[in-house]
PDB file of N, CA and C in Angstrom:
ATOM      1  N   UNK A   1      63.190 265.013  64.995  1.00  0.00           N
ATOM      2  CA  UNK A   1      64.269 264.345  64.294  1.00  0.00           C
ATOM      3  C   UNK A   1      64.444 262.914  64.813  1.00  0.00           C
ATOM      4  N   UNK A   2      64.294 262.899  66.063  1.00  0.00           N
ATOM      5  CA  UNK A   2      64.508 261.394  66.715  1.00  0.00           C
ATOM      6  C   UNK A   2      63.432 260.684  66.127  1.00  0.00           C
ATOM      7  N   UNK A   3      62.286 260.849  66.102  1.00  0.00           N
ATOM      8  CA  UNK A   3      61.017 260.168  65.693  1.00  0.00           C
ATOM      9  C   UNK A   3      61.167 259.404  64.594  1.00  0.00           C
ATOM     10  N   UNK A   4      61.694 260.549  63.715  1.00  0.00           N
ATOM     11  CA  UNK A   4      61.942 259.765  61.965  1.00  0.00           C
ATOM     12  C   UNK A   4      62.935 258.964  61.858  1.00  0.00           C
ATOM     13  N   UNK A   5      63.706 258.907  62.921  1.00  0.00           N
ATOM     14  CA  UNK A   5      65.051 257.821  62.766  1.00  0.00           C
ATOM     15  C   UNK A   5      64.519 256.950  63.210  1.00  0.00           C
ATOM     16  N   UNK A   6      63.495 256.596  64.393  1.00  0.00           N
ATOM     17  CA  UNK A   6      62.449 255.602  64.748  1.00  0.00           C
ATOM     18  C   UNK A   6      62.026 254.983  63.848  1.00  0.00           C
ATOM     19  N   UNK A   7      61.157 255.811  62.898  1.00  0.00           N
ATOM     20  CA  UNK A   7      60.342 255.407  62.056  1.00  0.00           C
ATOM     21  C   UNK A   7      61.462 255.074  61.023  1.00  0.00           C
ATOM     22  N   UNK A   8      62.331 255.112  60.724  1.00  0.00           N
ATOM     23  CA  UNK A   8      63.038 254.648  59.636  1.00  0.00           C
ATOM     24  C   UNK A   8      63.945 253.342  60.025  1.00  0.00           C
ATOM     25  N   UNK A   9      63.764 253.020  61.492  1.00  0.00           N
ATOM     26  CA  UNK A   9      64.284 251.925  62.057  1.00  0.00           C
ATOM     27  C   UNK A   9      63.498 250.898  61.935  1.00  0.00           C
ATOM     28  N   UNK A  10      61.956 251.155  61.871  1.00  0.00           N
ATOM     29  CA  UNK A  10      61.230 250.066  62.184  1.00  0.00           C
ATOM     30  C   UNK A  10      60.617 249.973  60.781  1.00  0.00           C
ATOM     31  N   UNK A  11      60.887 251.007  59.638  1.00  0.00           N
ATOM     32  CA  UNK A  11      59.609 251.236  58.661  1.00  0.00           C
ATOM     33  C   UNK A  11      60.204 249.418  57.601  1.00  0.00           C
ATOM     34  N   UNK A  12      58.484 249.194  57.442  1.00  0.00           N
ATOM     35  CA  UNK A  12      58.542 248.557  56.478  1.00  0.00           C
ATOM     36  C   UNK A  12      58.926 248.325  55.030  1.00  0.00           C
ATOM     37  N   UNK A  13      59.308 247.332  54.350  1.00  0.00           N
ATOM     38  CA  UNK A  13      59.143 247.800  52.685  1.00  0.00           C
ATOM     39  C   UNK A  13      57.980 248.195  52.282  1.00  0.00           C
ATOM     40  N   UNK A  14      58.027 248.787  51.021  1.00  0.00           N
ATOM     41  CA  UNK A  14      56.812 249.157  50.281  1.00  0.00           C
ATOM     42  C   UNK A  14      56.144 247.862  50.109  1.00  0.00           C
ATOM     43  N   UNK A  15      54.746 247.530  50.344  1.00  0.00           N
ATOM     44  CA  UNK A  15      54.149 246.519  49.730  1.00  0.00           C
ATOM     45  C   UNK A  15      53.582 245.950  48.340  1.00  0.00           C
ATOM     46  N   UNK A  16      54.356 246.977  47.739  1.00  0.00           N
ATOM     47  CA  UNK A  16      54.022 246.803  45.997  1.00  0.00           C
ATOM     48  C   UNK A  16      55.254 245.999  45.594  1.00  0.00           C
ATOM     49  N   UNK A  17      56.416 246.699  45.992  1.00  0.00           N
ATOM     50  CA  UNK A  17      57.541 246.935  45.216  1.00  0.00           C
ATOM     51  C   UNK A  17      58.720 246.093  46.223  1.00  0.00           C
ATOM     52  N   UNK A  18      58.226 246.416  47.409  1.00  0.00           N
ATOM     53  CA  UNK A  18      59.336 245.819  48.146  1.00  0.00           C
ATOM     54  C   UNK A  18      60.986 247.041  48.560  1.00  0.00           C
ATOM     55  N   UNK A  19      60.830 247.620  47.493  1.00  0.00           N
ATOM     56  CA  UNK A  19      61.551 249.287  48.210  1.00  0.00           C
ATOM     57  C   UNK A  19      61.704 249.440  49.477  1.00  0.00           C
ATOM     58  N   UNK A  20      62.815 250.430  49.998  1.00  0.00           N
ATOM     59  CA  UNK A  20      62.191 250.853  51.603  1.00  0.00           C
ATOM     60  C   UNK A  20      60.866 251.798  51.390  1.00  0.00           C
ATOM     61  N   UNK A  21      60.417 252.338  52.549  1.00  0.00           N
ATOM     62  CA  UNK A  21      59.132 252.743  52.587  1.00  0.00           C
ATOM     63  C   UNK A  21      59.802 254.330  51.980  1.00  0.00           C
ATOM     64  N   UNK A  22      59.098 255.257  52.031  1.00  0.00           N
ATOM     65  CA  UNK A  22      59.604 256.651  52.033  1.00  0.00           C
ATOM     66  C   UNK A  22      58.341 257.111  53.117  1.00  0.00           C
ATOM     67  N   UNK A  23      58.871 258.486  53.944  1.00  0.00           N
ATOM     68  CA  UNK A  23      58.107 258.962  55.193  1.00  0.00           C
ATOM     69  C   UNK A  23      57.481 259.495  54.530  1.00  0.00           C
ATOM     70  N   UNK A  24      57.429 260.410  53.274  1.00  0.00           N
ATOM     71  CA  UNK A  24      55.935 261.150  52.897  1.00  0.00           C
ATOM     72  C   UNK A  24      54.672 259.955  52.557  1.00  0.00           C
ATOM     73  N   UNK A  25      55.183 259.020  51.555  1.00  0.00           N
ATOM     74  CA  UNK A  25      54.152 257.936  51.496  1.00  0.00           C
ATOM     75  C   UNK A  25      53.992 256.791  52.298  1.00  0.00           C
ATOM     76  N   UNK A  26      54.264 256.982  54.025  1.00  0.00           N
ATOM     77  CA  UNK A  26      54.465 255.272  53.913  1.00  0.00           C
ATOM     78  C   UNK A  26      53.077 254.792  53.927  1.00  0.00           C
ATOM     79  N   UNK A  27      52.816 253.606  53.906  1.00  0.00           N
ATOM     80  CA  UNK A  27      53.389 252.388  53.846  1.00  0.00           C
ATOM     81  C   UNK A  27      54.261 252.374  52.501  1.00  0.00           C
ATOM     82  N   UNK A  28      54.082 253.265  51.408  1.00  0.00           N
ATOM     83  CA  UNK A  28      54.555 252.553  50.608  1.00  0.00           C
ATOM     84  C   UNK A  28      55.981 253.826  49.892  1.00  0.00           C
ATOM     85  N   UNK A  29      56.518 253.491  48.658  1.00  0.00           N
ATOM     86  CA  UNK A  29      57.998 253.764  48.326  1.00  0.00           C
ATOM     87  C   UNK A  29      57.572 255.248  47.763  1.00  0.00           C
ATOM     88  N   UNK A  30      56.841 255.461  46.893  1.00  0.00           N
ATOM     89  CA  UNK A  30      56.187 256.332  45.690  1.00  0.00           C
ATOM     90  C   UNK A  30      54.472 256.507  46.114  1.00  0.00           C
ATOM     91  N   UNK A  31      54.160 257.710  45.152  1.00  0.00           N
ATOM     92  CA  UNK A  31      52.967 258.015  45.001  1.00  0.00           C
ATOM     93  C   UNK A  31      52.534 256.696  43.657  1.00  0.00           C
ATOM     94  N   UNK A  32      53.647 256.202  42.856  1.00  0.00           N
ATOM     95  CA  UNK A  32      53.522 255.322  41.823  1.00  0.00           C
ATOM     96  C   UNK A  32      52.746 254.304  42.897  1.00  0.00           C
ATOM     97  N   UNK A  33      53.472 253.464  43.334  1.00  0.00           N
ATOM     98  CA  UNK A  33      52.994 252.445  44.514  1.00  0.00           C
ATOM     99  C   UNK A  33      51.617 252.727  44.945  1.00  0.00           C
ATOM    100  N   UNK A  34      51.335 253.647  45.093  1.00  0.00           N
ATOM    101  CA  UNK A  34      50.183 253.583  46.616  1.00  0.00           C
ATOM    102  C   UNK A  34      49.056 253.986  45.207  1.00  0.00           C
ATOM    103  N   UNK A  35      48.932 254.306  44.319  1.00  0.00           N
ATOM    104  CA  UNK A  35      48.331 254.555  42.970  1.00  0.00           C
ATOM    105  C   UNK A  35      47.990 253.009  42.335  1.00  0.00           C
ATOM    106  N   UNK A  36      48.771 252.364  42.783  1.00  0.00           N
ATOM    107  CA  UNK A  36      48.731 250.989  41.694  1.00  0.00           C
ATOM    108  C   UNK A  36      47.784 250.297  43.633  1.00  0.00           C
ATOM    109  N   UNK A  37      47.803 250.266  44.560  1.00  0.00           N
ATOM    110  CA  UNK A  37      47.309 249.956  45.147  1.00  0.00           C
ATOM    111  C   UNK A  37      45.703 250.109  45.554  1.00  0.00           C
ATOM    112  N   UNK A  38      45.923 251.531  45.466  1.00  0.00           N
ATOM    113  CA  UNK A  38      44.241 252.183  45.060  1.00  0.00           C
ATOM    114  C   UNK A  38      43.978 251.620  44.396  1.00  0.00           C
ATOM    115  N   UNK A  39      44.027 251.642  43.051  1.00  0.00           N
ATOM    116  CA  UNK A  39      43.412 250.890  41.864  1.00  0.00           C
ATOM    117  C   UNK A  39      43.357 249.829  41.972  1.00  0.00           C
ATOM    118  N   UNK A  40      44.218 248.627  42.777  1.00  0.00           N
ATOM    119  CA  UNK A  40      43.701 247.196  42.872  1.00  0.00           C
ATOM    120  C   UNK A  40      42.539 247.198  43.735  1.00  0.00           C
ATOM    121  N   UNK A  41      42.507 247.641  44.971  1.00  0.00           N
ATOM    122  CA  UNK A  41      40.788 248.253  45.693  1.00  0.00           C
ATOM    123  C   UNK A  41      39.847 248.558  44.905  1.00  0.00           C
ATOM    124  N   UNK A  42      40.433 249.530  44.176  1.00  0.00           N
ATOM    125  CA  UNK A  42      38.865 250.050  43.197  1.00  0.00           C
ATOM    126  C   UNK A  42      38.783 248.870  42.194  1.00  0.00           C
ATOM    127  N   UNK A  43      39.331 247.902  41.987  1.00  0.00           N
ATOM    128  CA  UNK A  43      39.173 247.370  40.576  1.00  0.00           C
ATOM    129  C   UNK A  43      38.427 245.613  41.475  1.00  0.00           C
ATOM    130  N   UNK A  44      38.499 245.681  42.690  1.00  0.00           N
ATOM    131  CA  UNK A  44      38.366 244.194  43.721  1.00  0.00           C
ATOM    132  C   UNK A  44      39.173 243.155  42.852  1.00  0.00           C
ATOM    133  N   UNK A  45      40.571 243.491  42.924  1.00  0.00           N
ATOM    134  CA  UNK A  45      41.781 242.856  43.042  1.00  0.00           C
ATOM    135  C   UNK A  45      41.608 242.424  44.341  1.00  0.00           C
ATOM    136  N   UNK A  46      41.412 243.070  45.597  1.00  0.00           N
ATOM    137  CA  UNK A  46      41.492 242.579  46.912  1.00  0.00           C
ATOM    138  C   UNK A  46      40.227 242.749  47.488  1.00  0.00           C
ATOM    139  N   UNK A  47      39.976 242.123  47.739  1.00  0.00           N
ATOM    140  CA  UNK A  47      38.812 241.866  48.516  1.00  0.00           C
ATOM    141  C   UNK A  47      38.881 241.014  50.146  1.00  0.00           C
ATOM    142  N   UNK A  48      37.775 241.853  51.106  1.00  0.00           N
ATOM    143  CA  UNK A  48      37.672 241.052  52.276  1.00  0.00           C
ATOM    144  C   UNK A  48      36.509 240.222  52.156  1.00  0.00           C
ATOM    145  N   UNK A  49      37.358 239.326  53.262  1.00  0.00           N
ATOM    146  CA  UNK A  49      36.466 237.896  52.841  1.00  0.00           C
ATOM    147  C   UNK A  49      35.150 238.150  53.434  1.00  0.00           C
ATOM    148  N   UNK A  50      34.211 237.416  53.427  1.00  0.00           N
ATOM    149  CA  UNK A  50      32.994 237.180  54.339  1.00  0.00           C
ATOM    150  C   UNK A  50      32.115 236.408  53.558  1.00  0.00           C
ATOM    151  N   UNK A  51      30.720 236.667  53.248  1.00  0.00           N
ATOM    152  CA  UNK A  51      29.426 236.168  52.918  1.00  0.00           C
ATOM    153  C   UNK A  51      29.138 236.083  51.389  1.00  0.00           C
ATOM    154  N   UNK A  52      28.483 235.644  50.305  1.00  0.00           N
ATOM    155  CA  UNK A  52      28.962 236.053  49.193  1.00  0.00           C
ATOM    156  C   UNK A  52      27.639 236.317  49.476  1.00  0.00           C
ATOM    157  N   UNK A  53      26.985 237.633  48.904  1.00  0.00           N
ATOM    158  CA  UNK A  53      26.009 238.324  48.518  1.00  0.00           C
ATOM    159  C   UNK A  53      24.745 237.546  47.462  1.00  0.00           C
ATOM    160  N   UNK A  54      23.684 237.883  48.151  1.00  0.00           N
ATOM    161  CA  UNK A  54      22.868 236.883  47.249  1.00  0.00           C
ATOM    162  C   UNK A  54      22.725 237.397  45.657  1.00  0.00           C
ATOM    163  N   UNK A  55      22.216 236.894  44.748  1.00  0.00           N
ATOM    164  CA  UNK A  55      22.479 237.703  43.158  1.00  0.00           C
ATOM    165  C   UNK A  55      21.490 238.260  43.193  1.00  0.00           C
ATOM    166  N   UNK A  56      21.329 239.144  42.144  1.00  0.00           N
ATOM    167  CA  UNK A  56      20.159 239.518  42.208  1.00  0.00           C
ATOM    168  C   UNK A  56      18.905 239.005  41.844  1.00  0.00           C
ATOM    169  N   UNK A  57      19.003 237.987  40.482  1.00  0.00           N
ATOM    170  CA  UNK A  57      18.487 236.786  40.020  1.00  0.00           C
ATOM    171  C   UNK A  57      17.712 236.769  40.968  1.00  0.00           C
ATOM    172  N   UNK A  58      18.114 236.345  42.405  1.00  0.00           N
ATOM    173  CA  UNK A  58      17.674 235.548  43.538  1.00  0.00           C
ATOM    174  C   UNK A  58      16.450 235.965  44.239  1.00  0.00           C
ATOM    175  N   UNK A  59      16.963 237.535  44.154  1.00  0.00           N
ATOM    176  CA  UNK A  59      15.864 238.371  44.734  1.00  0.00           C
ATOM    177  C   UNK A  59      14.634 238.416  44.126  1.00  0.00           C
ATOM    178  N   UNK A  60      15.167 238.691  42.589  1.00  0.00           N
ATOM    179  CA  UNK A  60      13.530 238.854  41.565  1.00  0.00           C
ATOM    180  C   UNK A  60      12.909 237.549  41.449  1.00  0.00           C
ATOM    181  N   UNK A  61      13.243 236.361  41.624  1.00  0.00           N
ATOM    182  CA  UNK A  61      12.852 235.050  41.085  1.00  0.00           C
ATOM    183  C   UNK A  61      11.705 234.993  42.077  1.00  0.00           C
ATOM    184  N   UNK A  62      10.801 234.643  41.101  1.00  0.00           N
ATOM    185  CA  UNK A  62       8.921 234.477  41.925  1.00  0.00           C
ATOM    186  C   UNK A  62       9.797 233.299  43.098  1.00  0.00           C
ATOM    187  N   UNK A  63       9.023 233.397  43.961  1.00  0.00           N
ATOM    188  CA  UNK A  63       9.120 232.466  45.146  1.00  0.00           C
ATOM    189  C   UNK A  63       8.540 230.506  44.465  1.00  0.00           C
ATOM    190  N   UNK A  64       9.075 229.873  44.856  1.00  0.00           N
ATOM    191  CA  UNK A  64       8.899 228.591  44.731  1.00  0.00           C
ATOM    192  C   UNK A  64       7.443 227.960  45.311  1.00  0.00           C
ATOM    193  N   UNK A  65       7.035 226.954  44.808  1.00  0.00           N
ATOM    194  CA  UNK A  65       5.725 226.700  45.558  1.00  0.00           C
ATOM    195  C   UNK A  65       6.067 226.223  47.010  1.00  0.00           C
ATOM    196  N   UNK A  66       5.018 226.655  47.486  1.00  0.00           N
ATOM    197  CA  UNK A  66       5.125 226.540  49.506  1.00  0.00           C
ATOM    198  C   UNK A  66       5.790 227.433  49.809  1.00  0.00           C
ATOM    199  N   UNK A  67       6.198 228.443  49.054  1.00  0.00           N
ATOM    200  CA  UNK A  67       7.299 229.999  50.314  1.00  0.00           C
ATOM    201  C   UNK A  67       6.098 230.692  49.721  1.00  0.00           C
ATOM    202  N   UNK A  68       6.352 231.807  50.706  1.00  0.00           N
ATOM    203  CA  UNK A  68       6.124 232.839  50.555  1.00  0.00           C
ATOM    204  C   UNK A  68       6.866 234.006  50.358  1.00  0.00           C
TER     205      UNK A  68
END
């Protein structure tokens, strides 16, 4: 019981919605929320940064004169 009053002391808003969090879903308010979040992942709404991947173009294209 003490724990969850912890956790309800420190819990964040939902990051969709801005709601308080709820303890079955946190981080977020709803199963609605954390559903619309999945789907921005699956859809690369968000993406981590790094390298941009060469195309594939790049790969099949005969080599230029002088490479190999």
């Amino acid at each position: 019981m003490q724990r969850e009053k912890d956790d309800m002391r420190t819990a964040r808003p939902c990051p969709i919605c801005g709601k308080p969090a709820s303890f079955a879903e946190r981080p977020f308010c709803s199963r609605h929320c954390a559903e619309i979040d999945l789907h921005r992942w699956l859809s690369d709404a968000y993406r981590v940064p790094g390298e941009v991947a060469p195309s594939d173009e790049a790969e099949s294209a005969p080599p230029k004169p002088g490479q190999k």
